[in-house]
N, C-alpha and C. Protein backbone atom coordinates (compact mmCIF):
# COMPACT_ATOMS: atom_id res chain seq x y z
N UNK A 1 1.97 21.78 14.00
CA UNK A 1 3.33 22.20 13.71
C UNK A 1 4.02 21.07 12.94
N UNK A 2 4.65 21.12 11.71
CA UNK A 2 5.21 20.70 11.43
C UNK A 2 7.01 20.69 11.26
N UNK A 3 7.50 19.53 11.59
CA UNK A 3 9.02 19.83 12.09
C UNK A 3 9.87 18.83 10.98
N UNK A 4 10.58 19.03 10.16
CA UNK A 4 11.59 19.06 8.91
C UNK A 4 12.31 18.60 9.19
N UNK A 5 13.17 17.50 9.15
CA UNK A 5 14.76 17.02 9.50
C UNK A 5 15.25 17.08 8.50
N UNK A 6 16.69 17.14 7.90
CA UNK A 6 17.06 16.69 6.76
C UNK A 6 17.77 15.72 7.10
N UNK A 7 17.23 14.85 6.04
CA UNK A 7 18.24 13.56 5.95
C UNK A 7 18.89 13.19 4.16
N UNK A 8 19.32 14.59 4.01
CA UNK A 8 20.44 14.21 2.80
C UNK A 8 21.88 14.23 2.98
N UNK A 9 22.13 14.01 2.43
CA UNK A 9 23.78 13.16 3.19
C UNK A 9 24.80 13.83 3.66
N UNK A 10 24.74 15.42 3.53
CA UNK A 10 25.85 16.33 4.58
C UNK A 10 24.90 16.31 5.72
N UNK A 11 24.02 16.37 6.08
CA UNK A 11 23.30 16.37 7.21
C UNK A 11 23.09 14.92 8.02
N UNK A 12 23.06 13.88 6.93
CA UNK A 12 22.98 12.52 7.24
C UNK A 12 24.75 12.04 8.21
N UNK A 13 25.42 12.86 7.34
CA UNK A 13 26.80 12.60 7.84
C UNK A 13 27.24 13.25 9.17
N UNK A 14 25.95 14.11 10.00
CA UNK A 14 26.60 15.19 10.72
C UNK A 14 25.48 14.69 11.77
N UNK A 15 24.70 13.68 11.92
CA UNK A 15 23.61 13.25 12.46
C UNK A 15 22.30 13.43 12.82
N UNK A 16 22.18 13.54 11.40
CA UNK A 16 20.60 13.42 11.34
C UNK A 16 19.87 12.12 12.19
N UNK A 17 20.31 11.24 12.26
CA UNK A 17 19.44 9.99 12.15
C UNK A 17 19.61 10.20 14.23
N UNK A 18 20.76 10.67 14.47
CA UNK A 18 20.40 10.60 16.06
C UNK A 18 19.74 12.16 16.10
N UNK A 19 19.45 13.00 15.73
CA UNK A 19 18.50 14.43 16.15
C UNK A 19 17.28 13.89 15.87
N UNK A 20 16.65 12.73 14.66
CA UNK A 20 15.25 12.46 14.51
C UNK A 20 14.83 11.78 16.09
N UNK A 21 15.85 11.12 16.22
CA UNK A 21 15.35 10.27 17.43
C UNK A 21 15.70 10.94 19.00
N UNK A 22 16.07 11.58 18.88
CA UNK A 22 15.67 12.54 20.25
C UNK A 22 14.77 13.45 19.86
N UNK A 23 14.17 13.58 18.77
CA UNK A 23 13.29 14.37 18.30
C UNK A 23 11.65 13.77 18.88
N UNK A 24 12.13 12.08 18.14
CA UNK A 24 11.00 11.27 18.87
C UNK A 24 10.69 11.36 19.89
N UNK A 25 11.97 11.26 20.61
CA UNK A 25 11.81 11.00 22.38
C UNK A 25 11.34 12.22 23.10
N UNK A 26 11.74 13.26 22.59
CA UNK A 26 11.39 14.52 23.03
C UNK A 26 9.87 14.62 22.85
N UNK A 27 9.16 14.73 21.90
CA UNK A 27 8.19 14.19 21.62
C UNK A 27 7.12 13.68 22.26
N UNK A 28 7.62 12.13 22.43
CA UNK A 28 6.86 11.33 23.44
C UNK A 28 6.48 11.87 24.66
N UNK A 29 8.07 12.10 25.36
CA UNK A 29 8.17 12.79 26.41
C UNK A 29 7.32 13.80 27.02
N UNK A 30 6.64 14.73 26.03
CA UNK A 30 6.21 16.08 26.43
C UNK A 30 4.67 15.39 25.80
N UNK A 31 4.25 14.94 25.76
CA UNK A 31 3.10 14.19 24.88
C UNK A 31 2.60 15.51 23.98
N UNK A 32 3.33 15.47 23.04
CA UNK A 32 2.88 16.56 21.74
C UNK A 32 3.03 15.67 20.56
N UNK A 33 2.64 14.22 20.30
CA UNK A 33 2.47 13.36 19.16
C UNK A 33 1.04 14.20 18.13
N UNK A 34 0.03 14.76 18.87
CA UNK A 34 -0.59 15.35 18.55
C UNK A 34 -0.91 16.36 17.86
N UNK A 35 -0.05 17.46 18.41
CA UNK A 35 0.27 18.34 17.79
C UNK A 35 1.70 18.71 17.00
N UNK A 36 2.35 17.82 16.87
CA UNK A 36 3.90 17.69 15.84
C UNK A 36 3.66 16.76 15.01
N UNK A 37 3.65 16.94 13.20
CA UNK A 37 4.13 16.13 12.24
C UNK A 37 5.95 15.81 12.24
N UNK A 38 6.73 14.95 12.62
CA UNK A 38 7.25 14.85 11.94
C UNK A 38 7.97 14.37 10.67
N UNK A 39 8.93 15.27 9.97
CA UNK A 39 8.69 14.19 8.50
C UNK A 39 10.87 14.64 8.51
N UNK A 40 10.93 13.67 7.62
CA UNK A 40 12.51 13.59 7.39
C UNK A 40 11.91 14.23 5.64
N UNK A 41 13.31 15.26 5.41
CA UNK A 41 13.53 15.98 4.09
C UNK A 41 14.85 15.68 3.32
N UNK A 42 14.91 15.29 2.15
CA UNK A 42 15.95 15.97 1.29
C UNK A 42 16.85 17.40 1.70
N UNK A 43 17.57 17.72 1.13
CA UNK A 43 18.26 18.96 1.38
C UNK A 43 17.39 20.07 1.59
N UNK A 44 17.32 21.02 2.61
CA UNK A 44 16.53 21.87 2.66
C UNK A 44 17.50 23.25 2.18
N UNK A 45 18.45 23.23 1.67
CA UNK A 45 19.30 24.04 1.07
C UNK A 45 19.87 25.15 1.62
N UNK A 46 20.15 24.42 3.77
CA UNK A 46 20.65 25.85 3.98
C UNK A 46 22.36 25.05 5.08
N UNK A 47 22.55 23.73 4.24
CA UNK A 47 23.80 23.25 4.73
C UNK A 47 24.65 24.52 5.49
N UNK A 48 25.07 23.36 6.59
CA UNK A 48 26.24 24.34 7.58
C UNK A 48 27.16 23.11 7.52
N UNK A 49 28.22 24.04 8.67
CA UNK A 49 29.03 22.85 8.35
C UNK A 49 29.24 22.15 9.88
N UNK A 50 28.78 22.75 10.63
CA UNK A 50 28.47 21.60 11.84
C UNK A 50 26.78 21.47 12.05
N UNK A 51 26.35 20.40 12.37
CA UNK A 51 25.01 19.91 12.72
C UNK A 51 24.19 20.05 11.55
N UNK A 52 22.78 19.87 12.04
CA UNK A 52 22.11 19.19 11.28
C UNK A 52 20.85 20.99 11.05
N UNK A 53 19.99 20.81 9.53
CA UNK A 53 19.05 21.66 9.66
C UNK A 53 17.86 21.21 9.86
N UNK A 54 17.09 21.29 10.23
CA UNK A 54 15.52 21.47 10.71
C UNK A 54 15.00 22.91 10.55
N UNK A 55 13.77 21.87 10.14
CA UNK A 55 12.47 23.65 9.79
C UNK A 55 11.12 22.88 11.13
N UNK A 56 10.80 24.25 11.29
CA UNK A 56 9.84 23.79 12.46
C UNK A 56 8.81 24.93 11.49
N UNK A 57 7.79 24.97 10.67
CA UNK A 57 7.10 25.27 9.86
C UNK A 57 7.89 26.20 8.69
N UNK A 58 7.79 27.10 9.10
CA UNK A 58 8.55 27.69 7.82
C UNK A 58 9.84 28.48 8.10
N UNK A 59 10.30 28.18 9.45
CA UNK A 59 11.41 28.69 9.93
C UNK A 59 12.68 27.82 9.72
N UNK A 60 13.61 27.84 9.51
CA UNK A 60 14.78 26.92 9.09
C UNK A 60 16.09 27.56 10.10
N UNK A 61 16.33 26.45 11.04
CA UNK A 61 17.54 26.26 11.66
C UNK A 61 18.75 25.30 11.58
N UNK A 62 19.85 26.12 11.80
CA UNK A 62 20.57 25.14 11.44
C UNK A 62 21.37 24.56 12.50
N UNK A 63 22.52 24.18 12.39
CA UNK A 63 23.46 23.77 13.44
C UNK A 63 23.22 22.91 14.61
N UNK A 64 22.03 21.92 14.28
CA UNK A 64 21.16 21.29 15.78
C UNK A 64 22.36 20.05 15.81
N UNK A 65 22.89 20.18 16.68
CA UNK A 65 23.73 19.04 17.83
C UNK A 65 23.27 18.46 18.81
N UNK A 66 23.71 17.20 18.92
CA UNK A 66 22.92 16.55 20.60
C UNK A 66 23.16 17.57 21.76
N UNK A 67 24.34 18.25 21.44
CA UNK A 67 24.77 19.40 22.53
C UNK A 67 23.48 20.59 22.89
N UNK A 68 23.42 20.60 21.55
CA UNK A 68 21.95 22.09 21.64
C UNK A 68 20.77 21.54 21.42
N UNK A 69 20.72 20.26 21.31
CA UNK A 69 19.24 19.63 20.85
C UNK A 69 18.26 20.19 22.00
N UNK A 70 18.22 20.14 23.26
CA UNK A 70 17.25 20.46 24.05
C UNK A 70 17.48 22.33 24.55
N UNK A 71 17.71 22.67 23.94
CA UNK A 71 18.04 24.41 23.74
C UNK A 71 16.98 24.52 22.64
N UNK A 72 17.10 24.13 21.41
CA UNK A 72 16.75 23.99 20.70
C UNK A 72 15.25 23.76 20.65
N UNK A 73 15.10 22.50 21.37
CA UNK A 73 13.48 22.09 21.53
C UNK A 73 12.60 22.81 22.01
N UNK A 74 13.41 23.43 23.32
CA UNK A 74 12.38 24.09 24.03
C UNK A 74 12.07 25.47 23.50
N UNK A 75 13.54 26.03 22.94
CA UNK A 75 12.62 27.53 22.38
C UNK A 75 12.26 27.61 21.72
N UNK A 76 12.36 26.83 20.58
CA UNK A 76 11.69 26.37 18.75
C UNK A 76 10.84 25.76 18.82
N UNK A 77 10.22 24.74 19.29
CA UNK A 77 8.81 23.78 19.51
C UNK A 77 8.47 24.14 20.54
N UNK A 78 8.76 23.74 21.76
CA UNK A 78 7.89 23.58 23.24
C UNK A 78 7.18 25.32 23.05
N UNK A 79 7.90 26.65 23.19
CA UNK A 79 7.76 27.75 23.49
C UNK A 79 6.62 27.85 22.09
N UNK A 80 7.20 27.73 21.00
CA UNK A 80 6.22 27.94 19.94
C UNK A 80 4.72 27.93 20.29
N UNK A 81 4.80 26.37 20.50
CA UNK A 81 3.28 25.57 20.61
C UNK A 81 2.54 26.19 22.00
N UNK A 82 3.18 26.81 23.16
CA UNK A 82 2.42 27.24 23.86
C UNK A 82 2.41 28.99 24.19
């Protein structure tokens, strides 16, 4: 699985750089280093205007907040992968 952050600068401004890193931790956490690429993107061209977008292969979400980050994880990655 590969998982998309954007880190171009409406997304950079809305916190990207803290969703990569609970992204990590989440990650670690669940030991799926294995099975998750992640990679930071340029604009993935589907700006919102709160939170950040991520693609978890070819699916594109938007609006990820520290608030929904683990909402997020578990039904978009964790549920995916198993």
């Amino acid at each position: 699985m590969v998982v998309q952050v954007c880190v171009g600068s409406s997304c950079h401004l809305k916190g990207s750089p803290e969703i990569v890193e609970l992204l990590q931790n989440a990650i670690e956490e669940n030991n799926l280093g294995d099975e998750i690429t992640l990679v930071g993107s340029f604009c993935i061209g589907k700006c919102n205007r709160i939170g950040v977008t991520v693609q978890v292969d070819d699916d594109i979400h938007t609006g990820i907040t520290r608030e929904n980050f683990k909402e997020f994880f578990r039904e978009q990655i964790v549920q995916k992968l198993g």
